[in-house]
N, C-alpha and C. Protein backbone atom coordinates (compact mmCIF):
# COMPACT_ATOMS: atom_id res chain seq x y z
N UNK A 1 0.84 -1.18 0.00
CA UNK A 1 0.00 0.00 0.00
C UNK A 1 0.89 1.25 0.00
N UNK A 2 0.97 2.11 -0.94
CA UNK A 2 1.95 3.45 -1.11
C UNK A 2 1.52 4.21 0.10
N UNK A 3 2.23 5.08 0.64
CA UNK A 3 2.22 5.85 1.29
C UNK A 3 1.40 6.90 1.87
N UNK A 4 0.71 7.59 0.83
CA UNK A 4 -0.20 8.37 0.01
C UNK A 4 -1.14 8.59 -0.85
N UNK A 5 -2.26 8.57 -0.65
CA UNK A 5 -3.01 7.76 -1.38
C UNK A 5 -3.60 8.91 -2.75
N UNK A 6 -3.52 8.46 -3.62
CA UNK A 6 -3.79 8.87 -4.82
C UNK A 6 -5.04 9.83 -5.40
N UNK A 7 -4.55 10.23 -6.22
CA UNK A 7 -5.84 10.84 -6.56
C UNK A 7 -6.48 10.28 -7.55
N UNK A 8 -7.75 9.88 -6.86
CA UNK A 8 -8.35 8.65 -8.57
C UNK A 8 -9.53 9.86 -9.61
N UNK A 9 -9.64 8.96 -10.49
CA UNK A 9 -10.55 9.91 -11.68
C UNK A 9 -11.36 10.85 -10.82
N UNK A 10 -12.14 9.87 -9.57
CA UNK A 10 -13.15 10.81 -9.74
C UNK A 10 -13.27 11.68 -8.56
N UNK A 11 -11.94 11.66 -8.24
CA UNK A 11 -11.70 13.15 -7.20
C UNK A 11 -10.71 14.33 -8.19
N UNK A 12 -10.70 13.27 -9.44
CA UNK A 12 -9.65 14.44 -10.44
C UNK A 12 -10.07 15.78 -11.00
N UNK A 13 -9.52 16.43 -11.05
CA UNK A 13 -10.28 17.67 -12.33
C UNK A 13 -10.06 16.97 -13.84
N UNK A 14 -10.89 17.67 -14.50
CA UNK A 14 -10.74 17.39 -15.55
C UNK A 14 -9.78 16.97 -16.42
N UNK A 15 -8.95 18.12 -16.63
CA UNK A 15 -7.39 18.46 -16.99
C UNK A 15 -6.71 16.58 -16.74
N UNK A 16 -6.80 16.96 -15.70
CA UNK A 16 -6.06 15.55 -15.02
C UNK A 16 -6.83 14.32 -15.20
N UNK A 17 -8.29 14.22 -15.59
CA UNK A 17 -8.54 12.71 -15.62
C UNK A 17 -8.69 12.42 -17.35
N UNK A 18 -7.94 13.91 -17.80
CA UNK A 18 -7.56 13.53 -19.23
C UNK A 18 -6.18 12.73 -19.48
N UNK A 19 -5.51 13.59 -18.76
CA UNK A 19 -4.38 12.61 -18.56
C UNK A 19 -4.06 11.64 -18.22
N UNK A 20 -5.31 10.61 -17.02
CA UNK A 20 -5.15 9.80 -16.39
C UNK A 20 -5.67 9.08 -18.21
N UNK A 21 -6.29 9.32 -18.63
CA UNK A 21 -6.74 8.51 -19.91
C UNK A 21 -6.33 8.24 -20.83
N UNK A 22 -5.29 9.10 -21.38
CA UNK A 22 -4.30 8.68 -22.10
C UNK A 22 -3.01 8.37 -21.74
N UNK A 23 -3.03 8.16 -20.48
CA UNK A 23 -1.92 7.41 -19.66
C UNK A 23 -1.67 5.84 -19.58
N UNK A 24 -3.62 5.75 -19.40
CA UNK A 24 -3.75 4.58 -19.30
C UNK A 24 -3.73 3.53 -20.68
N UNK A 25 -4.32 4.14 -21.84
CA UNK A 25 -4.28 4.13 -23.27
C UNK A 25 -3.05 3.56 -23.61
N UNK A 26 -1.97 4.54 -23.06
CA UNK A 26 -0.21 4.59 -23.30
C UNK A 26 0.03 3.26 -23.04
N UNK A 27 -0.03 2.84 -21.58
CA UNK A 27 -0.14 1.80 -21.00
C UNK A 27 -0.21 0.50 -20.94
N UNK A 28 -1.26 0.78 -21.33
CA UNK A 28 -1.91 -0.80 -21.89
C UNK A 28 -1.45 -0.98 -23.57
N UNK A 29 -1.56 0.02 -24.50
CA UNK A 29 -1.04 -0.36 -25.55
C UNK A 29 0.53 -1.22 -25.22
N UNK A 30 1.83 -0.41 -24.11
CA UNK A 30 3.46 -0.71 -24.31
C UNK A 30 3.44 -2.12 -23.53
N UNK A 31 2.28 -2.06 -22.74
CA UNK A 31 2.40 -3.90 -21.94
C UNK A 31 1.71 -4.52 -22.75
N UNK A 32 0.31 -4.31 -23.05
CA UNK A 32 -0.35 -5.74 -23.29
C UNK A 32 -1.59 -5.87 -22.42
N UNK A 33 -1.08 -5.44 -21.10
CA UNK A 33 -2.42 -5.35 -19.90
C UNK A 33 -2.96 -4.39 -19.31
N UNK A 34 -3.61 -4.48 -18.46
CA UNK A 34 -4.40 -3.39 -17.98
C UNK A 34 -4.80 -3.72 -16.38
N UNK A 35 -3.81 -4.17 -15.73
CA UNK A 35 -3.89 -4.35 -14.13
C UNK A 35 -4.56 -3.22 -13.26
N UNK A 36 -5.46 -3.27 -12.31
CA UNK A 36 -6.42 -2.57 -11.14
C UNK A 36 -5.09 -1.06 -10.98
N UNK A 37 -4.56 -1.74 -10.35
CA UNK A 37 -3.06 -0.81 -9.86
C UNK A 37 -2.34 0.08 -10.55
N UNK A 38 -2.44 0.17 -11.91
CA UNK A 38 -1.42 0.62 -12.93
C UNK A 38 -1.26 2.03 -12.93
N UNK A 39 -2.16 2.77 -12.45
CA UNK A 39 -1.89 4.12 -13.01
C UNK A 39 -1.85 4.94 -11.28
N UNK A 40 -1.18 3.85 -10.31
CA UNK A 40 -0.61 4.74 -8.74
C UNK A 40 -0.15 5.32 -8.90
N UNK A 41 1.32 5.39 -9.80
CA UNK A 41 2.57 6.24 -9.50
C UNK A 41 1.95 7.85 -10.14
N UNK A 42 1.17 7.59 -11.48
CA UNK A 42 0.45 8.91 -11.93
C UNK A 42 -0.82 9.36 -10.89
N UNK A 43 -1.01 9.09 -10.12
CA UNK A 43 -2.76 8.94 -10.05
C UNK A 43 -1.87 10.05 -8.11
N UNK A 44 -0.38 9.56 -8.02
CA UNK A 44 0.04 10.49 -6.69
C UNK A 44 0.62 11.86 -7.37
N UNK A 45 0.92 11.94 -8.87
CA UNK A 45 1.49 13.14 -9.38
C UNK A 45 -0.31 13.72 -9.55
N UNK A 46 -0.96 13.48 -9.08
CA UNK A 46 -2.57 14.03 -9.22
C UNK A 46 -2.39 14.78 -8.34
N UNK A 47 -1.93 15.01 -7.10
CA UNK A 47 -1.80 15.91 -6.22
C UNK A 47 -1.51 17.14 -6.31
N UNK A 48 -0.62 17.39 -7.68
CA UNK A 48 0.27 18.17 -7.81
C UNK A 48 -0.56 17.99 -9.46
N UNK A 49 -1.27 18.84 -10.11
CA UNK A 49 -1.77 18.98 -11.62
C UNK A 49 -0.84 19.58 -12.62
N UNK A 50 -0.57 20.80 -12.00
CA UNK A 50 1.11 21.19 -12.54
C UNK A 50 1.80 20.16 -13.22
N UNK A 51 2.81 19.94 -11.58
CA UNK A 51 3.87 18.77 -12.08
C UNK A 51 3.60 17.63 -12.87
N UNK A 52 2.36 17.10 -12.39
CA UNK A 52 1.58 16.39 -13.48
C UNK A 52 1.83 16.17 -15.05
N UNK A 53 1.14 17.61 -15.50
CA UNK A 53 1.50 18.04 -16.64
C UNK A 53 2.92 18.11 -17.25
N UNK A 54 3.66 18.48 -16.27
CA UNK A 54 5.17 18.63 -16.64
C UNK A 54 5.70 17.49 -17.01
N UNK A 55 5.70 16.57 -15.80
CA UNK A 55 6.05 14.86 -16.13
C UNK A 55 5.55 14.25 -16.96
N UNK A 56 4.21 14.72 -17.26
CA UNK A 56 3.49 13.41 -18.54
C UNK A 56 4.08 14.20 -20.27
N UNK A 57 4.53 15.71 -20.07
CA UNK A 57 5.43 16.05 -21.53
C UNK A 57 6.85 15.02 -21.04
N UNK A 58 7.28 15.18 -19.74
CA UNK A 58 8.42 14.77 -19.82
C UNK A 58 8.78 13.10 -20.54
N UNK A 59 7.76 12.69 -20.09
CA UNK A 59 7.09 10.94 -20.67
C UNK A 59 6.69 10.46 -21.80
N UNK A 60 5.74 11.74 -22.41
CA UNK A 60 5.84 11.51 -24.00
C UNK A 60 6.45 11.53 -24.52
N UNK A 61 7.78 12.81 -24.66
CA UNK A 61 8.90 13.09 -25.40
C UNK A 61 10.05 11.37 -25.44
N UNK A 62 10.03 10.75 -23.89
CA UNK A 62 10.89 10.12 -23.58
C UNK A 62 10.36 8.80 -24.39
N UNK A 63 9.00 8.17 -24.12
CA UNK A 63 8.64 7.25 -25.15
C UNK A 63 9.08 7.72 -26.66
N UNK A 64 9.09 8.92 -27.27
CA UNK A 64 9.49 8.95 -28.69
C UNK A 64 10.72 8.98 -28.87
N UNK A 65 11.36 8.67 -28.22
CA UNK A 65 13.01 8.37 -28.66
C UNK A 65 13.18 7.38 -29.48
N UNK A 66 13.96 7.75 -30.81
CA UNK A 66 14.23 6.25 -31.52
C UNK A 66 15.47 6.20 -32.41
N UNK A 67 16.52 6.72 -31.80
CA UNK A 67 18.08 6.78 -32.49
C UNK A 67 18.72 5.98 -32.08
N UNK A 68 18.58 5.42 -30.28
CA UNK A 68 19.39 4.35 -30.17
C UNK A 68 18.02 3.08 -30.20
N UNK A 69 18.82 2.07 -30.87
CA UNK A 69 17.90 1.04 -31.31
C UNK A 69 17.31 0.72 -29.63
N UNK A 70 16.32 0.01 -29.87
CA UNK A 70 15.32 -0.74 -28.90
C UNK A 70 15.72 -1.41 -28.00
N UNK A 71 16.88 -2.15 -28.28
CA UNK A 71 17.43 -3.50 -27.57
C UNK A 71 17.88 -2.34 -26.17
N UNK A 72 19.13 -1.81 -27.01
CA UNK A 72 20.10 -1.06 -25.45
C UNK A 72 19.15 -0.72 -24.86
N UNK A 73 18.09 0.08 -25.21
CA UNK A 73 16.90 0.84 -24.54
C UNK A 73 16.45 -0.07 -23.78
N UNK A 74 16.12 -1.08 -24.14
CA UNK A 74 15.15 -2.08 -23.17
C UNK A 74 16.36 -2.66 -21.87
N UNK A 75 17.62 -2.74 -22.43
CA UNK A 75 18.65 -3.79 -21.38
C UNK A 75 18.67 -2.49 -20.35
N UNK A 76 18.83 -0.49 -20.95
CA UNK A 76 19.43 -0.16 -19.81
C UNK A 76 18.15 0.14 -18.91
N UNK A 77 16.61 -0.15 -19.66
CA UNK A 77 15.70 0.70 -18.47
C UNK A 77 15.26 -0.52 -17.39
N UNK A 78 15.93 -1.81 -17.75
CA UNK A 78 15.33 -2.77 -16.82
C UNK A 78 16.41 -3.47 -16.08
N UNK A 79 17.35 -3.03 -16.74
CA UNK A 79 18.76 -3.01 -15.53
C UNK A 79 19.15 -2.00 -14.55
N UNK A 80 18.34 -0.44 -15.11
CA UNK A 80 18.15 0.37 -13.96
C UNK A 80 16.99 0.32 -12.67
N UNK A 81 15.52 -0.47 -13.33
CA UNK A 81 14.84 -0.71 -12.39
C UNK A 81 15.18 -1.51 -11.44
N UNK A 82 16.06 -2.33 -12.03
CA UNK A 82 16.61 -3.73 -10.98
C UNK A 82 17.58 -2.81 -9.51
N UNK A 83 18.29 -1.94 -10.24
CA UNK A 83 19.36 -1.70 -9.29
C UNK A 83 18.99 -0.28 -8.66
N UNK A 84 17.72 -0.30 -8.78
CA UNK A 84 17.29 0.94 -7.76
C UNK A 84 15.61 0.13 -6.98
N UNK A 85 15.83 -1.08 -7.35
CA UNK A 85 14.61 -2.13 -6.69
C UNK A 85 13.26 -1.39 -5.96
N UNK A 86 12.95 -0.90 -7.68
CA UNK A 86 11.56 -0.25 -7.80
C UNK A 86 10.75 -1.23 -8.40
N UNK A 87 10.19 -1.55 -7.37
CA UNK A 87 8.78 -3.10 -7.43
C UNK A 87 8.45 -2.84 -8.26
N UNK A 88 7.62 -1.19 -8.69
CA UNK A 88 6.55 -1.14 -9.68
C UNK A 88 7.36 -1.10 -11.27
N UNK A 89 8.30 -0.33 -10.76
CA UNK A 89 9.36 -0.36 -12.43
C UNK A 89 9.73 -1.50 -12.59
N UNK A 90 9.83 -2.67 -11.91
CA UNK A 90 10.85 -3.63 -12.34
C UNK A 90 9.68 -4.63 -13.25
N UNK A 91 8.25 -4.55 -12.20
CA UNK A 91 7.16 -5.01 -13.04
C UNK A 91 7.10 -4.76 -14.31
N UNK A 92 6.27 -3.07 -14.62
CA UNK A 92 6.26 -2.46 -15.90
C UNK A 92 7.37 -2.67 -16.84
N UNK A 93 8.41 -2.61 -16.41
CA UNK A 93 9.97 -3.00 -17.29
C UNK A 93 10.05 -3.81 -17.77
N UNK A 94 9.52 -4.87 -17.12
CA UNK A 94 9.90 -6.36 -17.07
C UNK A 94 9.09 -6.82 -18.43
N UNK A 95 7.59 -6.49 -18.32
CA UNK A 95 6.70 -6.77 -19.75
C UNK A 95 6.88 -5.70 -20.46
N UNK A 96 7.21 -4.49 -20.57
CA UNK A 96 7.37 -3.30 -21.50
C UNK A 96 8.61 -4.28 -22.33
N UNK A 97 10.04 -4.46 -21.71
CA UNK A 97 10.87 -4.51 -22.69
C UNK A 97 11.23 -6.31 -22.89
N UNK A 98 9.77 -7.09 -22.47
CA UNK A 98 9.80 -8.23 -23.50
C UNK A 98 8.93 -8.21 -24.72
N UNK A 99 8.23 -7.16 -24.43
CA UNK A 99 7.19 -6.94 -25.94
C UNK A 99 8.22 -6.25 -26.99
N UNK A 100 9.43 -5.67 -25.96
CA UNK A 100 10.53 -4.71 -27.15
C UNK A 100 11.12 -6.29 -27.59
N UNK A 101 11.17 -7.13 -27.21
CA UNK A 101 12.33 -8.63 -27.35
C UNK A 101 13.27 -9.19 -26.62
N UNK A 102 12.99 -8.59 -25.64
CA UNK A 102 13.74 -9.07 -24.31
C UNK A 102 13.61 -11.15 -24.22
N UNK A 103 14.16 -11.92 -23.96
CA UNK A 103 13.81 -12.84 -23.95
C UNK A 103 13.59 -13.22 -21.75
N UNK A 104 12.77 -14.41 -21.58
CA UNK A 104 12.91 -14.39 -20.11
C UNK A 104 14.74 -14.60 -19.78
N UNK A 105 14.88 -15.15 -20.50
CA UNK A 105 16.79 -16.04 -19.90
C UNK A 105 17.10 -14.53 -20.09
N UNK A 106 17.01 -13.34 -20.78
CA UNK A 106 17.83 -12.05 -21.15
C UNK A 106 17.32 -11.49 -19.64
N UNK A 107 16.43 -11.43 -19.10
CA UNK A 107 15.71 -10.60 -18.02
C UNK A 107 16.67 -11.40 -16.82
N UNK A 108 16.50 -12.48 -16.61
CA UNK A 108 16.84 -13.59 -15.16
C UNK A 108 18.50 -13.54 -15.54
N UNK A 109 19.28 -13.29 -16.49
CA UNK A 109 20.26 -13.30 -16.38
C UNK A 109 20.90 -11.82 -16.43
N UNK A 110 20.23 -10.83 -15.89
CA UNK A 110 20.87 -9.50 -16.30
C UNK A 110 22.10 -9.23 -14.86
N UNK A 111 21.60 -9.88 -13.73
CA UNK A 111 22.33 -9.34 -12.65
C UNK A 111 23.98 -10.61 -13.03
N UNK A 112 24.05 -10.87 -13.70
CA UNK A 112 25.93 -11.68 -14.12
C UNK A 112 25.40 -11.44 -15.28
N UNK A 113 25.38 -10.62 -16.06
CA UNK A 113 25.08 -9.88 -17.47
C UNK A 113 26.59 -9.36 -18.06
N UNK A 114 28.03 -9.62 -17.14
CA UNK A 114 29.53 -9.65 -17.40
C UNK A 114 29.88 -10.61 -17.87
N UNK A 115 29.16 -11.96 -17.20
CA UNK A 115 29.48 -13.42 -17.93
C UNK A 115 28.75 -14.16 -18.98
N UNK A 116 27.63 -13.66 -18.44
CA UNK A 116 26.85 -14.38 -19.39
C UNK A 116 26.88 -14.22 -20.82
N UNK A 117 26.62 -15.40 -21.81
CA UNK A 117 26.90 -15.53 -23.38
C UNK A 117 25.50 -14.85 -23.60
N UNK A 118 24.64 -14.42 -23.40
CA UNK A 118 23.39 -14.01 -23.95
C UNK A 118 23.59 -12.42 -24.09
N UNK A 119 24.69 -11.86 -23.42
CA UNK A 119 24.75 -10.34 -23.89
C UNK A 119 25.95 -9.85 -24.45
N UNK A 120 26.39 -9.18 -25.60
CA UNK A 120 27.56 -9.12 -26.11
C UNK A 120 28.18 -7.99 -25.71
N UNK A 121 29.16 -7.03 -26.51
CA UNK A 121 30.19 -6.41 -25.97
C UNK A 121 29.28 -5.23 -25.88
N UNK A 122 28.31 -5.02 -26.98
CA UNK A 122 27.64 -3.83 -26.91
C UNK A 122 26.99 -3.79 -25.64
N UNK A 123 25.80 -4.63 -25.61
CA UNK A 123 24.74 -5.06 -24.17
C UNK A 123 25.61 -4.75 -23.17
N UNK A 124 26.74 -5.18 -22.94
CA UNK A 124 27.82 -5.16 -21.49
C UNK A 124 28.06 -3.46 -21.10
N UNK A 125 28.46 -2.62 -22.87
CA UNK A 125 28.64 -1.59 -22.33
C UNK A 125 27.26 -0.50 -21.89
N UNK A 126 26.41 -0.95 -22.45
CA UNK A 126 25.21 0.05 -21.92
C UNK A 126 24.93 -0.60 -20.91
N UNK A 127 24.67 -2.09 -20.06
CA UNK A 127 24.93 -2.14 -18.65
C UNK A 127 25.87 -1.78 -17.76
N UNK A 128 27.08 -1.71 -18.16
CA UNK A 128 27.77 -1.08 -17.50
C UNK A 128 27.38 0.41 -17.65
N UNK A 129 26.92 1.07 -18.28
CA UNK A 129 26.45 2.36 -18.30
C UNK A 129 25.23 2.60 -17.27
N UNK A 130 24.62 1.73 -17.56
CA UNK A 130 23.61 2.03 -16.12
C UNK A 130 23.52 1.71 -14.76
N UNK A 131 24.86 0.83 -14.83
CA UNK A 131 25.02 0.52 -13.64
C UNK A 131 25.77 1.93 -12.97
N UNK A 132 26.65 1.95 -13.43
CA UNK A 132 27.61 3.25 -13.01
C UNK A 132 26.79 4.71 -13.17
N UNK A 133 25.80 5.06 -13.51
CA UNK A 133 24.92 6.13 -13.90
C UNK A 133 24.06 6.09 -12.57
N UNK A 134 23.54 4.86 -11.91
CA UNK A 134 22.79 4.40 -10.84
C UNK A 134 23.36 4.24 -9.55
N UNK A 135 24.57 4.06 -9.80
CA UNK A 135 25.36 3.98 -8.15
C UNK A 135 25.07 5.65 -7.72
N UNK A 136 25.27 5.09 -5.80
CA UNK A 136 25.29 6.43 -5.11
C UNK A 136 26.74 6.46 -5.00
N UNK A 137 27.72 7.18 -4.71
CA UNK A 137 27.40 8.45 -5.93
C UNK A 137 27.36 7.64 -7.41
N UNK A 138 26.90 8.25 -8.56
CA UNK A 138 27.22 7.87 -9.75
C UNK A 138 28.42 8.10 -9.91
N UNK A 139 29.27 6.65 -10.89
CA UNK A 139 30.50 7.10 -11.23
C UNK A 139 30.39 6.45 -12.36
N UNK A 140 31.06 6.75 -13.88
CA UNK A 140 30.87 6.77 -15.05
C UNK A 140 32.79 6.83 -15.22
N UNK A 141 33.09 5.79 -15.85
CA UNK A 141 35.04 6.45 -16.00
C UNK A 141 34.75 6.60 -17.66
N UNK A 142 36.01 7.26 -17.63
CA UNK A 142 36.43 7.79 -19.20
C UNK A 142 36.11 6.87 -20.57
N UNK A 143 37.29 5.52 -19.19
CA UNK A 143 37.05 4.23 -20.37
C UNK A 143 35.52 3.94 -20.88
N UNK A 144 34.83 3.68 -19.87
CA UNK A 144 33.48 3.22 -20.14
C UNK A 144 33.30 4.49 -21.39
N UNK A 145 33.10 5.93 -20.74
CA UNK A 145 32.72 6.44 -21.93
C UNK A 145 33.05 6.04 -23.23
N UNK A 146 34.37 6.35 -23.44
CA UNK A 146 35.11 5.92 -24.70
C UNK A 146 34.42 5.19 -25.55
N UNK A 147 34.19 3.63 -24.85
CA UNK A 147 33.96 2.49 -25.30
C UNK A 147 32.24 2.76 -25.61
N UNK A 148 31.40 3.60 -25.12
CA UNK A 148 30.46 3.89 -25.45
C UNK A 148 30.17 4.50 -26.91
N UNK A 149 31.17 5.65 -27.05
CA UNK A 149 31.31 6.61 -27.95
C UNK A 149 31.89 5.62 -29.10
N UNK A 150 32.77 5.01 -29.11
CA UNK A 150 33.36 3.97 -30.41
C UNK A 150 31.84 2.98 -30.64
N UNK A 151 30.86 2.60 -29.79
CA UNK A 151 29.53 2.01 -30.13
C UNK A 151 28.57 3.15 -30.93
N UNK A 152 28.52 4.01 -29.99
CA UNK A 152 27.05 4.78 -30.55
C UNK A 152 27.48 6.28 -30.90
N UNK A 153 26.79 6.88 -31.66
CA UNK A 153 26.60 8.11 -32.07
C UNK A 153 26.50 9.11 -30.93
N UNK A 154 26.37 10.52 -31.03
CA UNK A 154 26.28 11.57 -29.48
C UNK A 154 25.05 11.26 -29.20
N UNK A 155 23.96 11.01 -30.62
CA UNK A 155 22.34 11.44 -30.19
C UNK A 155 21.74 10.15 -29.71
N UNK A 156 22.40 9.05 -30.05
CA UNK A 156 21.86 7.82 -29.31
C UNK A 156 22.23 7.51 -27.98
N UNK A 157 23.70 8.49 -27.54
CA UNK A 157 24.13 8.24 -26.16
C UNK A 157 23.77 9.38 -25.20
N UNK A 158 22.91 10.15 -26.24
CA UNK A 158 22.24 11.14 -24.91
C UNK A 158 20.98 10.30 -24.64
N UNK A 159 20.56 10.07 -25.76
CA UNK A 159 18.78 9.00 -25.37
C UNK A 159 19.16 8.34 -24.28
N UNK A 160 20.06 7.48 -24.46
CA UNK A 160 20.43 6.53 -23.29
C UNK A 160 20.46 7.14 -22.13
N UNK A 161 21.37 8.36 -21.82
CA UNK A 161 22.05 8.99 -20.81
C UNK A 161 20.17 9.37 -20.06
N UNK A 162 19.43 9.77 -20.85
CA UNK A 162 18.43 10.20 -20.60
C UNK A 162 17.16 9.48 -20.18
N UNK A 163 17.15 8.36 -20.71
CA UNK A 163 15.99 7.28 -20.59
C UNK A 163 16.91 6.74 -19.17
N UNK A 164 18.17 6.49 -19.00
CA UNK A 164 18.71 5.88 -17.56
C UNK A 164 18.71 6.82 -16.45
N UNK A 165 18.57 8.04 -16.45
CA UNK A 165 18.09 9.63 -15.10
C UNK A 165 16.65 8.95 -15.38
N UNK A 166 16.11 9.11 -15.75
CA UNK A 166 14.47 8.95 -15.89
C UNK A 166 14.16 8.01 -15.50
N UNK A 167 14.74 6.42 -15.48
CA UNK A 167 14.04 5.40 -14.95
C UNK A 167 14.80 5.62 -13.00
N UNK A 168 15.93 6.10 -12.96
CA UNK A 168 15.94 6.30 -11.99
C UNK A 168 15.40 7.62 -11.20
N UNK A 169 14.62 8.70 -11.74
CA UNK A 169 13.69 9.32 -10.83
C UNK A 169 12.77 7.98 -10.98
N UNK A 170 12.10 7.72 -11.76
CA UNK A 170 10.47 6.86 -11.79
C UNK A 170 10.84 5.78 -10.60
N UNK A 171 12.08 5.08 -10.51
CA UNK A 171 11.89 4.66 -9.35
C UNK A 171 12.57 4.79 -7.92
N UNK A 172 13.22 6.07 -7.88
CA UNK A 172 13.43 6.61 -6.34
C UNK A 172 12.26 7.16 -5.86
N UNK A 173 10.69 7.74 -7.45
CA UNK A 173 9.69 8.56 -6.79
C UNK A 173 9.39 6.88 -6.25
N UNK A 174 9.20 5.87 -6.84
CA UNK A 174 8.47 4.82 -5.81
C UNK A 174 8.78 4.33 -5.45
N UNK A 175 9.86 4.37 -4.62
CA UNK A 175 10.65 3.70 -3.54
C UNK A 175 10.03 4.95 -2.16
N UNK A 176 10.34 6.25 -2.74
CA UNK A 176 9.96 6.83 -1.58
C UNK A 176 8.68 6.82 -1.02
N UNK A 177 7.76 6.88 -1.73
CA UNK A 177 6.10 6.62 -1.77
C UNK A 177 5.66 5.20 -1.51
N UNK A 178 6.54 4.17 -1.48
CA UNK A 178 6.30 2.62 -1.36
C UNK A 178 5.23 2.02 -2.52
N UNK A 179 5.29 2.74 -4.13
CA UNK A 179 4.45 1.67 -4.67
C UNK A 179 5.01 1.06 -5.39
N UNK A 180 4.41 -0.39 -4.88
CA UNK A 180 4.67 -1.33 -5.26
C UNK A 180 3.94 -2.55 -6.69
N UNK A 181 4.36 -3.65 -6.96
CA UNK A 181 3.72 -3.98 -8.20
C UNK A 181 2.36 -3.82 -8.34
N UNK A 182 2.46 -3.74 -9.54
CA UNK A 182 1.18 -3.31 -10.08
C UNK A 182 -0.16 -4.77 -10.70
N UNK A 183 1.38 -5.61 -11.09
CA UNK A 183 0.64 -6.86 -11.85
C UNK A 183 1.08 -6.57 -13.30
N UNK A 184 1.47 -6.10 -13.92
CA UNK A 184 1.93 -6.45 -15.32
C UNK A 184 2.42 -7.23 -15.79
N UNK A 185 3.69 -8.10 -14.85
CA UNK A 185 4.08 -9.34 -15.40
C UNK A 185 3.22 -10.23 -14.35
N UNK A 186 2.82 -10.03 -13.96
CA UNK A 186 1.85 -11.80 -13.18
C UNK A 186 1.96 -12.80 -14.12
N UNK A 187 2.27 -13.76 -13.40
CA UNK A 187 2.48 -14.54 -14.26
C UNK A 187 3.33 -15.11 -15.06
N UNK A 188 4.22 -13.97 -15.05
CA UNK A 188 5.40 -14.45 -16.17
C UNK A 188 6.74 -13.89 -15.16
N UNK A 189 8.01 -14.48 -15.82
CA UNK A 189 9.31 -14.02 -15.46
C UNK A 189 9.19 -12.38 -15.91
N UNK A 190 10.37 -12.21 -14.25
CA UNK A 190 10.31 -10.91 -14.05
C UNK A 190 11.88 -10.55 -14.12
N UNK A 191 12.26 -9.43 -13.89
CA UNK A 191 13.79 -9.34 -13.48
C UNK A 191 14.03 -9.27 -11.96
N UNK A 192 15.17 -9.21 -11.93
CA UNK A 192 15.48 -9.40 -10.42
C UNK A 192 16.36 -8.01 -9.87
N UNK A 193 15.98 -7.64 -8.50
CA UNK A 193 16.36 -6.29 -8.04
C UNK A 193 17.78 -6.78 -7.89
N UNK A 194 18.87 -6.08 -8.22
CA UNK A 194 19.88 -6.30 -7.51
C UNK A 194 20.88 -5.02 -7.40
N UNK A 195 21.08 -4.63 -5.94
CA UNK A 195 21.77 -3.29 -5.40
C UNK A 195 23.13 -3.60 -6.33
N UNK A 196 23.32 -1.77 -7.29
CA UNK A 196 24.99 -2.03 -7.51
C UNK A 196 25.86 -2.04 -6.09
N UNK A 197 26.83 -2.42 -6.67
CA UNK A 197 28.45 -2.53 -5.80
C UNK A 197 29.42 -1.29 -6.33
């Protein structure tokens, strides 16, 4: 049970239970489902209609990213939910980036994602990118950059740089608020939280 309890449609204003509607729309189209729970983490930015607004441009823009291909996108936003062990992100993550092609063995093997044969030199360096982007403090070395920059272009390694801050606000806001899964993957393999080192 989050912390704070939400603002649902029908204590919303208008404004806002427009947004709750094409949130939910968003939603259910990038999973597949449509779980009771899904729209907490928006339904506590209801409090705040403003910020609201601010975050859901900040969310659209961030879904239309499409310079760095799909894959890195999907390895770094569900290797960042893991290592900031946001229940509700790791859920949503978990079925968002197997509908991108995530396979289950790609999800259950991300935390030894150094050894494992299922991710190559590229996959290694955008996990290592989010791992080091996600530590307290963040630390990022040269090399890593480098080795980033000889992979990807500037505009695909800002997407990245950008989609990995973003999954880690989405889940320090619900770590601090306590919400937790939603139900998106029920049922199926999930990823696994695991604190960086």
């Amino acid at each position: 049970m989050p912390r704070i309890k939400g603002v649902t449609s029908g204590e919303a204003g208008f404004g806002t239970r427009i947004i709750y509607f094409f949130t939910r729309r968003s939603m259910v189209s990038a999973t597949g489902r449509s779980p009771e729970r899904m729209l907490e983490p928006v339904e506590m930015y209801g409090h705040s209609p403003a910020l609201l607004r601010a975050y859901g441009r900040m969310e659209q823009a961030t879904g239309n990213l499409k310079k760095m291909p799909a894959r890195y996108m999907a390895l770094a936003g569900v290797k960042t939910a893991t290592l900031v062990a946001c229940e509700y992100c790791i859920d949503i993550g978990s079925q968002i980036f197997r509908q991108l092609g995530l396979t289950d063995e790609e999800l259950l093997a991300l935390p030894a994602y150094k050894t494992s044969p299922l991710f190559d030199e590229f996959d290694r360096s955008v996990l290592d990118y989010a791992t080091g982007m996600t530590r307290t403090p963040a630390e990022v070395s040269d090399d890593l950059f480098a080795t980033l920059e000889s992979h990807f272009e500037a505009d695909q390694i800002i997407e990245l740089t950008h989609l990995i801050a973003m999954e880690n606000m989405r889940g320090r806001f619900g770590i601090g608020l306590d919400i937790g899964s939603a139900g998106f993957s029920e049922g199926m393999v999930c990823a696994i939280p695991v604190r960086p080192n």
